[in-house]
N, C-alpha and C. Protein backbone atom coordinates (compact mmCIF):
# COMPACT_ATOMS: atom_id res chain seq x y z
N UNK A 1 -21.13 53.46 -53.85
CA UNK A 1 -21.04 53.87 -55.24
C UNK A 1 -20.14 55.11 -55.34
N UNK A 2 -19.28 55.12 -56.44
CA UNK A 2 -18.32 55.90 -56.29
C UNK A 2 -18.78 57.30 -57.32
N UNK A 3 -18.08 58.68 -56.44
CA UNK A 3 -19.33 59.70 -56.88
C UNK A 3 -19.29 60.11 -58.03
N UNK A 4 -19.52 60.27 -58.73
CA UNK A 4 -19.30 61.03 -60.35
C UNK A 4 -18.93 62.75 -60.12
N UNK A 5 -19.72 63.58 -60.01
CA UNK A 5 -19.58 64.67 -59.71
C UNK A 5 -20.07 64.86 -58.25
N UNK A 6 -18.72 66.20 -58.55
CA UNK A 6 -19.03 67.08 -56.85
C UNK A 6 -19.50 68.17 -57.24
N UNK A 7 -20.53 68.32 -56.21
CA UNK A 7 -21.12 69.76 -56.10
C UNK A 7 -20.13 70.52 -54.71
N UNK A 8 -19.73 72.10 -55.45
CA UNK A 8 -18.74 72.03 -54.04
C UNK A 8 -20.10 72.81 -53.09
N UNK A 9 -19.47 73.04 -52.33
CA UNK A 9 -20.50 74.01 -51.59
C UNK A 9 -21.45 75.26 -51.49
N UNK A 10 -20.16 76.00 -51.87
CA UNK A 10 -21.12 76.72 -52.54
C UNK A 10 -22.08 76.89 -53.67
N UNK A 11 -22.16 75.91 -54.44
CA UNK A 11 -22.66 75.48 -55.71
C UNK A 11 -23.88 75.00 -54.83
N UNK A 12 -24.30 73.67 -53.59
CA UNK A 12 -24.94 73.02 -53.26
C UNK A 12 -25.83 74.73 -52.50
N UNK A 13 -25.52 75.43 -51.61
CA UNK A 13 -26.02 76.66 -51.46
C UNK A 13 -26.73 76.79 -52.67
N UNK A 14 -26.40 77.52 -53.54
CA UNK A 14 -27.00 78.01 -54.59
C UNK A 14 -28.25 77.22 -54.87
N UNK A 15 -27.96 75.65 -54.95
CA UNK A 15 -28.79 75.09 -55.85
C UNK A 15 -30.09 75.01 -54.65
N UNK A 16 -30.20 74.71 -53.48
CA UNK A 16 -30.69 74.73 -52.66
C UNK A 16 -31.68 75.75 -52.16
N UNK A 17 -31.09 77.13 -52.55
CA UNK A 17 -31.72 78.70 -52.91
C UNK A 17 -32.84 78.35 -53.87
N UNK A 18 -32.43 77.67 -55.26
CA UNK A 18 -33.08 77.59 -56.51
C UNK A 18 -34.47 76.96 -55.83
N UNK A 19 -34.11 75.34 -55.57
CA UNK A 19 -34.79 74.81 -55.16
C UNK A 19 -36.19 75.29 -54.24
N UNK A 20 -35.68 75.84 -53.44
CA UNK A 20 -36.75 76.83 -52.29
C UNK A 20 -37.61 77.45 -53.23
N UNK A 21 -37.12 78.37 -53.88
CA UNK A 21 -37.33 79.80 -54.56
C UNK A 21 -38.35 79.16 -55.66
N UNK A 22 -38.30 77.92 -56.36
CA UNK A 22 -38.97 77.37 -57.25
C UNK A 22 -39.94 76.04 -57.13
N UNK A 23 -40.10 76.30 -55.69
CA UNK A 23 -40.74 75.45 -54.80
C UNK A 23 -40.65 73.59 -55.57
N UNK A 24 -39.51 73.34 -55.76
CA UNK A 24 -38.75 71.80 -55.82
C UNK A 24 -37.98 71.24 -54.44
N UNK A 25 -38.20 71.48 -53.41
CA UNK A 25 -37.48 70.90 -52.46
C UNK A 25 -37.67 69.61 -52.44
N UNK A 26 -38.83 68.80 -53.03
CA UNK A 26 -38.36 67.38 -52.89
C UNK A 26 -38.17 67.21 -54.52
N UNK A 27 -37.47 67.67 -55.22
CA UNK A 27 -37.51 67.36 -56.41
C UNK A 27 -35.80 66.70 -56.70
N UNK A 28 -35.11 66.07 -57.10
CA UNK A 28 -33.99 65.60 -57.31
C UNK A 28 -33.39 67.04 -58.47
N UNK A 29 -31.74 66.87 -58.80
CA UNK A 29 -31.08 68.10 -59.25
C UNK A 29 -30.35 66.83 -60.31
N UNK A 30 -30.66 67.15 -61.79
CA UNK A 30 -30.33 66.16 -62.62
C UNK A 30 -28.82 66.96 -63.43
N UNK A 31 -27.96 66.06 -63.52
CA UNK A 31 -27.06 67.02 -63.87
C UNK A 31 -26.58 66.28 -65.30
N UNK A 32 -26.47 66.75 -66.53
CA UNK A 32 -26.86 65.69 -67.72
C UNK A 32 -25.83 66.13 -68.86
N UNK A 33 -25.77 65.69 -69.91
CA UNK A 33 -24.81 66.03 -71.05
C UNK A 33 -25.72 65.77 -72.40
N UNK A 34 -25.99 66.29 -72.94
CA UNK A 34 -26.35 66.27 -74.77
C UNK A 34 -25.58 66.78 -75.66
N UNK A 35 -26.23 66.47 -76.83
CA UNK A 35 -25.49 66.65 -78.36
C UNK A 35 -25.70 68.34 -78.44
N UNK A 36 -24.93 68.83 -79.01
CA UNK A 36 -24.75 69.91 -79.00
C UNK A 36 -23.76 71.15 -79.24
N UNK A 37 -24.08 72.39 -79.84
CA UNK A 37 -22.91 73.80 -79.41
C UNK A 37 -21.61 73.12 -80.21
N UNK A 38 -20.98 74.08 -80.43
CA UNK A 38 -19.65 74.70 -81.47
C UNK A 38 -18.99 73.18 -81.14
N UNK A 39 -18.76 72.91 -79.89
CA UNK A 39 -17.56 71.60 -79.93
C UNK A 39 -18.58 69.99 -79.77
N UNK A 40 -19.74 69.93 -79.42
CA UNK A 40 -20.25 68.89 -79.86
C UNK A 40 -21.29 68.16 -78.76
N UNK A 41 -20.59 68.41 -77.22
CA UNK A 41 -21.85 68.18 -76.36
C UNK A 41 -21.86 69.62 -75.48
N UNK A 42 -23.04 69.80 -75.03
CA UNK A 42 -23.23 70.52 -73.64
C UNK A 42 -23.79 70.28 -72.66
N UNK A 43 -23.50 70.70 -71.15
CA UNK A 43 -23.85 70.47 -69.86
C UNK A 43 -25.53 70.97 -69.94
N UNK A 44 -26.16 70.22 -68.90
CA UNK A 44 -27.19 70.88 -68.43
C UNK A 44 -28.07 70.86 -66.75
N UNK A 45 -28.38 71.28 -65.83
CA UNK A 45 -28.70 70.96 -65.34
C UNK A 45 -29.86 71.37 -64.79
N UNK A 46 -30.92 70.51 -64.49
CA UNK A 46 -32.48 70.85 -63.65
C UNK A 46 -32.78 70.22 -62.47
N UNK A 47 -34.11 70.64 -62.62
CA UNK A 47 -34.91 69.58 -61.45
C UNK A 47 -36.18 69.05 -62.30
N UNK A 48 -35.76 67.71 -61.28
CA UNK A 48 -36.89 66.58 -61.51
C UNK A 48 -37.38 66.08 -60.49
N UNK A 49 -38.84 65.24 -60.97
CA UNK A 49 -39.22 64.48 -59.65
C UNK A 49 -39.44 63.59 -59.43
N UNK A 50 -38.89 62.91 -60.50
CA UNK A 50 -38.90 61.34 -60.70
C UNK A 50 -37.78 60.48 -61.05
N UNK A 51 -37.00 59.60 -60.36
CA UNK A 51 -35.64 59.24 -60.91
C UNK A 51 -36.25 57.94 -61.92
N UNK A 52 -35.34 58.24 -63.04
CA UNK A 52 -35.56 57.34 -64.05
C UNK A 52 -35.12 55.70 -63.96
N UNK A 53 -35.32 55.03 -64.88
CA UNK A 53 -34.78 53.41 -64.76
C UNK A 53 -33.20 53.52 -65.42
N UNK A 54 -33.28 54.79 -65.70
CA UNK A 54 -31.06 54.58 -66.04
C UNK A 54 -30.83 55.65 -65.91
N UNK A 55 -31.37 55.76 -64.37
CA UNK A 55 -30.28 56.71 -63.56
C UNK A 55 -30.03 56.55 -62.54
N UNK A 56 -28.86 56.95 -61.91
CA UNK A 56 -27.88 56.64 -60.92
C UNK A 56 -28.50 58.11 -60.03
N UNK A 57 -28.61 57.47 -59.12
CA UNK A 57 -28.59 58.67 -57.67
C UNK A 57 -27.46 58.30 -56.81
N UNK A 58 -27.26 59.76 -56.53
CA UNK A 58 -25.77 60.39 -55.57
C UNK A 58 -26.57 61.98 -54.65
N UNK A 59 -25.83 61.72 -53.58
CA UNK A 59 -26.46 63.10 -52.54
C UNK A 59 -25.12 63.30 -52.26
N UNK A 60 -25.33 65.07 -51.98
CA UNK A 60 -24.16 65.57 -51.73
C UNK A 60 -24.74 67.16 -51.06
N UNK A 61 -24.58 67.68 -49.84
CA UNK A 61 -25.12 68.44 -49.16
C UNK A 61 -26.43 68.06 -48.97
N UNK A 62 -27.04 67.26 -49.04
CA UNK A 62 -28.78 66.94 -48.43
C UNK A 62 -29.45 67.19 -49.65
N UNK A 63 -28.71 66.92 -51.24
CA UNK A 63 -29.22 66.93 -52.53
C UNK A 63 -29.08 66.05 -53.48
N UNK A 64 -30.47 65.55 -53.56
CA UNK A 64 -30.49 63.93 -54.64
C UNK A 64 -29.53 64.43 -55.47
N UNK A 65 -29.10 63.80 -56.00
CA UNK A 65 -28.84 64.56 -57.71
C UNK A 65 -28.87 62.90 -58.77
N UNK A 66 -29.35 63.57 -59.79
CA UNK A 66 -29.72 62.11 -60.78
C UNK A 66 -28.20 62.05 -62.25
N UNK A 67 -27.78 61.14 -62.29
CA UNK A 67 -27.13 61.24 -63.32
C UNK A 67 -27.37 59.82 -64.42
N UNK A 68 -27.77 59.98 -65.76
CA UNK A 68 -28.00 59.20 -66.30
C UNK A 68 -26.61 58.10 -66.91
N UNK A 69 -27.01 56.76 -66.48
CA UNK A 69 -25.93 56.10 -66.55
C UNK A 69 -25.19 56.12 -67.95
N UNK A 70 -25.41 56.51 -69.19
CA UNK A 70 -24.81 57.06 -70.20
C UNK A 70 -24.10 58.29 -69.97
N UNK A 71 -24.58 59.14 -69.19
CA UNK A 71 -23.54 60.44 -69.01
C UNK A 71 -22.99 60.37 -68.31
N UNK A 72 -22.45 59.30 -66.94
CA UNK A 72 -21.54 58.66 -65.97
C UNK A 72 -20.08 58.96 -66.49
N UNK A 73 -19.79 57.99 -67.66
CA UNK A 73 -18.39 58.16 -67.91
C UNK A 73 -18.05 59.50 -68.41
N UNK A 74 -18.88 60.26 -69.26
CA UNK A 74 -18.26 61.65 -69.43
C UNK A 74 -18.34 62.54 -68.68
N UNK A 75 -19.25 62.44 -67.66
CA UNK A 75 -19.20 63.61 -66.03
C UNK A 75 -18.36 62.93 -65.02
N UNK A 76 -17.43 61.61 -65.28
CA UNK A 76 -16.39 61.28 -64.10
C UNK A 76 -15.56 62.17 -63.29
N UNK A 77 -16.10 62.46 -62.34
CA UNK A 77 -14.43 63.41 -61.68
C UNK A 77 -14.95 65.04 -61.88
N UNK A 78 -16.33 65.74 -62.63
CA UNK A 78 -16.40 66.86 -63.15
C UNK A 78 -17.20 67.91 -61.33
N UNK A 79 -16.91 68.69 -61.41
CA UNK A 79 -16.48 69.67 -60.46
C UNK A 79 -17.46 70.48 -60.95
N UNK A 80 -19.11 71.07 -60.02
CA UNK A 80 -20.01 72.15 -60.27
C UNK A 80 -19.58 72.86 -58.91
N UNK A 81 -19.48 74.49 -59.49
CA UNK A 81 -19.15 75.17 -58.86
C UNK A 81 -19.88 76.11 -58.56
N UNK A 82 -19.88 77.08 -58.23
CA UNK A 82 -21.06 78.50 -57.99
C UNK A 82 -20.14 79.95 -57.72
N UNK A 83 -19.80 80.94 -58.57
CA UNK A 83 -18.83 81.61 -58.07
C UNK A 83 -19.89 83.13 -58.56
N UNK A 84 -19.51 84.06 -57.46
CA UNK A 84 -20.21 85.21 -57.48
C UNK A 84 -19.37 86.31 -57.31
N UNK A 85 -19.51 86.87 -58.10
CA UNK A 85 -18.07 88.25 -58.60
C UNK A 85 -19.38 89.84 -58.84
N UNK A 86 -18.32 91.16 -58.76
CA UNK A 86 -19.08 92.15 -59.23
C UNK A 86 -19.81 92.33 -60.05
N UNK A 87 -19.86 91.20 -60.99
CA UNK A 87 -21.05 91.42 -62.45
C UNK A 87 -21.93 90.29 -62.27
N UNK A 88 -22.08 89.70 -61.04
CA UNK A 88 -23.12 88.51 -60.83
C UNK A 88 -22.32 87.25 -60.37
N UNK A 89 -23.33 86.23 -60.46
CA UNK A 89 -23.27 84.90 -60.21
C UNK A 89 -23.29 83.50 -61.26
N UNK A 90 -22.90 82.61 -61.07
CA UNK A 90 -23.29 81.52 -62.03
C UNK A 90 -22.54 80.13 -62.43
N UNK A 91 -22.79 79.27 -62.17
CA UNK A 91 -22.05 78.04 -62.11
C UNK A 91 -21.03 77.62 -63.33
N UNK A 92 -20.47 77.18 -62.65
CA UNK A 92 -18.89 76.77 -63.20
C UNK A 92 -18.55 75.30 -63.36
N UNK A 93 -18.90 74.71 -64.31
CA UNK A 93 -18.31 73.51 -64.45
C UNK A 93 -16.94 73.63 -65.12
N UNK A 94 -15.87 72.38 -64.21
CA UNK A 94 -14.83 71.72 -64.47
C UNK A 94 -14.67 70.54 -64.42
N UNK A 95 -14.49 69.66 -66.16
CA UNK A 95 -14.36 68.16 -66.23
C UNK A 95 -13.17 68.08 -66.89
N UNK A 96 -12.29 67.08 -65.98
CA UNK A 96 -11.05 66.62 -66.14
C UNK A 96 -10.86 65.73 -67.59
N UNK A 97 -12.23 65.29 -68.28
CA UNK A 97 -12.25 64.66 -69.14
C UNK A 97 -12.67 65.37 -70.42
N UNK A 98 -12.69 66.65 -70.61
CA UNK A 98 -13.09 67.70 -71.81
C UNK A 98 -11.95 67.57 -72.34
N UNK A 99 -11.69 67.22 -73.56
CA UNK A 99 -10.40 67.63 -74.15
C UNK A 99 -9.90 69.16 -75.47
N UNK A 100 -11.88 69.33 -75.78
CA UNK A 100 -11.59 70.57 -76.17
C UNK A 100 -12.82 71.15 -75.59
N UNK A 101 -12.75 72.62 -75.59
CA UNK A 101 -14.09 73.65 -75.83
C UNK A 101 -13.96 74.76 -76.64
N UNK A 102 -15.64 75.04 -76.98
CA UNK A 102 -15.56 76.31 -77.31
C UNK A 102 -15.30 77.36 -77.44
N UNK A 103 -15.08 78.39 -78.42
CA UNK A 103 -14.68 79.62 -77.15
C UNK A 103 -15.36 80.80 -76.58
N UNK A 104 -16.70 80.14 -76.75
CA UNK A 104 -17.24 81.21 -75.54
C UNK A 104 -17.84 80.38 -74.45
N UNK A 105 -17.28 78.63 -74.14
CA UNK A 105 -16.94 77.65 -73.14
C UNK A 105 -18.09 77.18 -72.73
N UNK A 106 -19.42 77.23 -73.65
CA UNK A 106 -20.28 75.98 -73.28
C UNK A 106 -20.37 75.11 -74.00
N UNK A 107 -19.50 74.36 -74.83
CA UNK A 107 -19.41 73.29 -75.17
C UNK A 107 -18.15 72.56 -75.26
N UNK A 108 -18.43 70.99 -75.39
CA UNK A 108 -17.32 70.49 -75.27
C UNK A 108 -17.23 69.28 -75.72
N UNK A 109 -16.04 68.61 -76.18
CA UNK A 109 -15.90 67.52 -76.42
C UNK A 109 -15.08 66.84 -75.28
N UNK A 110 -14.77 65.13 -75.60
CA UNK A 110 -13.98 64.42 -74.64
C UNK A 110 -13.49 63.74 -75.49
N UNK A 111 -11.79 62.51 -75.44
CA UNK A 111 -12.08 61.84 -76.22
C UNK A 111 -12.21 60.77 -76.89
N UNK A 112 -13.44 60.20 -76.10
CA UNK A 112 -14.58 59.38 -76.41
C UNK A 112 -15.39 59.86 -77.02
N UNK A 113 -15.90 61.28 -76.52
CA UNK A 113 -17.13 61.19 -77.64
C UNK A 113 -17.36 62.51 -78.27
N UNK A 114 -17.36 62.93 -78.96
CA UNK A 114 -17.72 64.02 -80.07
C UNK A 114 -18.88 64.56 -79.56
N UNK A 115 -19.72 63.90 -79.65
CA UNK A 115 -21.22 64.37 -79.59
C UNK A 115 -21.79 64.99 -81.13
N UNK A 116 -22.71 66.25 -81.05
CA UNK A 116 -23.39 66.33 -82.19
C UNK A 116 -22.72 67.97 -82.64
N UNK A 117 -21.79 68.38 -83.08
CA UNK A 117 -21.44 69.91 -83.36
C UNK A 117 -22.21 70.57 -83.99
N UNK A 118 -22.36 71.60 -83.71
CA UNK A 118 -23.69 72.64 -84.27
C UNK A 118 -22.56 73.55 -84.85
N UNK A 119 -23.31 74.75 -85.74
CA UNK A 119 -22.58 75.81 -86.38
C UNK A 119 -22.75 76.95 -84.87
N UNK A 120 -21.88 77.54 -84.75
CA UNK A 120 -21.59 78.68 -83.96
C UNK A 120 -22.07 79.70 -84.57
């Protein structure tokens, strides 16, 4: 099965930290899209412990991760990152398929789909 998103490494670190720290180690890392924010959808991601009947599992560093087969085509190709600078830490998504965002960059459209735009 061909992967939808990469977690790069250091991102899979991080999430792996979380995991420990919030005692989910066997819990799957769901990485998802809803209606939402200034441009219309936004990212989200958790843990779960149950994979659903329309969702797709993918591992990547020794981490389930669940993606629901509706949010497949708009997370194709999208890139979670983890980058840690002098004012902290915090993940970085990049999808090749956003065609606009916000501008304070948690939301987004593609274009296929709009999603649901909220007032800013």
């Amino acid at each position: 099965m061909e992967q939808i998103v990469e977690i790069t490494e250091a991102a899979s670190f991080q999430v792996k930290e979380m995991m420990r720290h919030n005692e989910e180690e066997d819990s799957y890392l769901r990485v998802a899209v809803k209606g939402g924010g200034c441009s219309g959808l936004t990212y989200g991601m958790g843990f779960e412990k149950e994979q659903g009947t329309e969702d797709d599992l993918y591992e990547q560093f020794g981490i389930p991760i669940l993606i629901a087969k509706d949010d497949a085509p708009i997370l194709k190709g999208t890139v979670v990152d983890y980058k840690q600078s002098l004012m902290g830490g915090g993940f970085t998504i990049e999808n090749p398929n956003a065609i606009a965002s916000c501008g304070c960059g948690t939301s987004f459209r593609t274009a296929k789909k709009a999603g649901t735009p909220e007032s800013c």
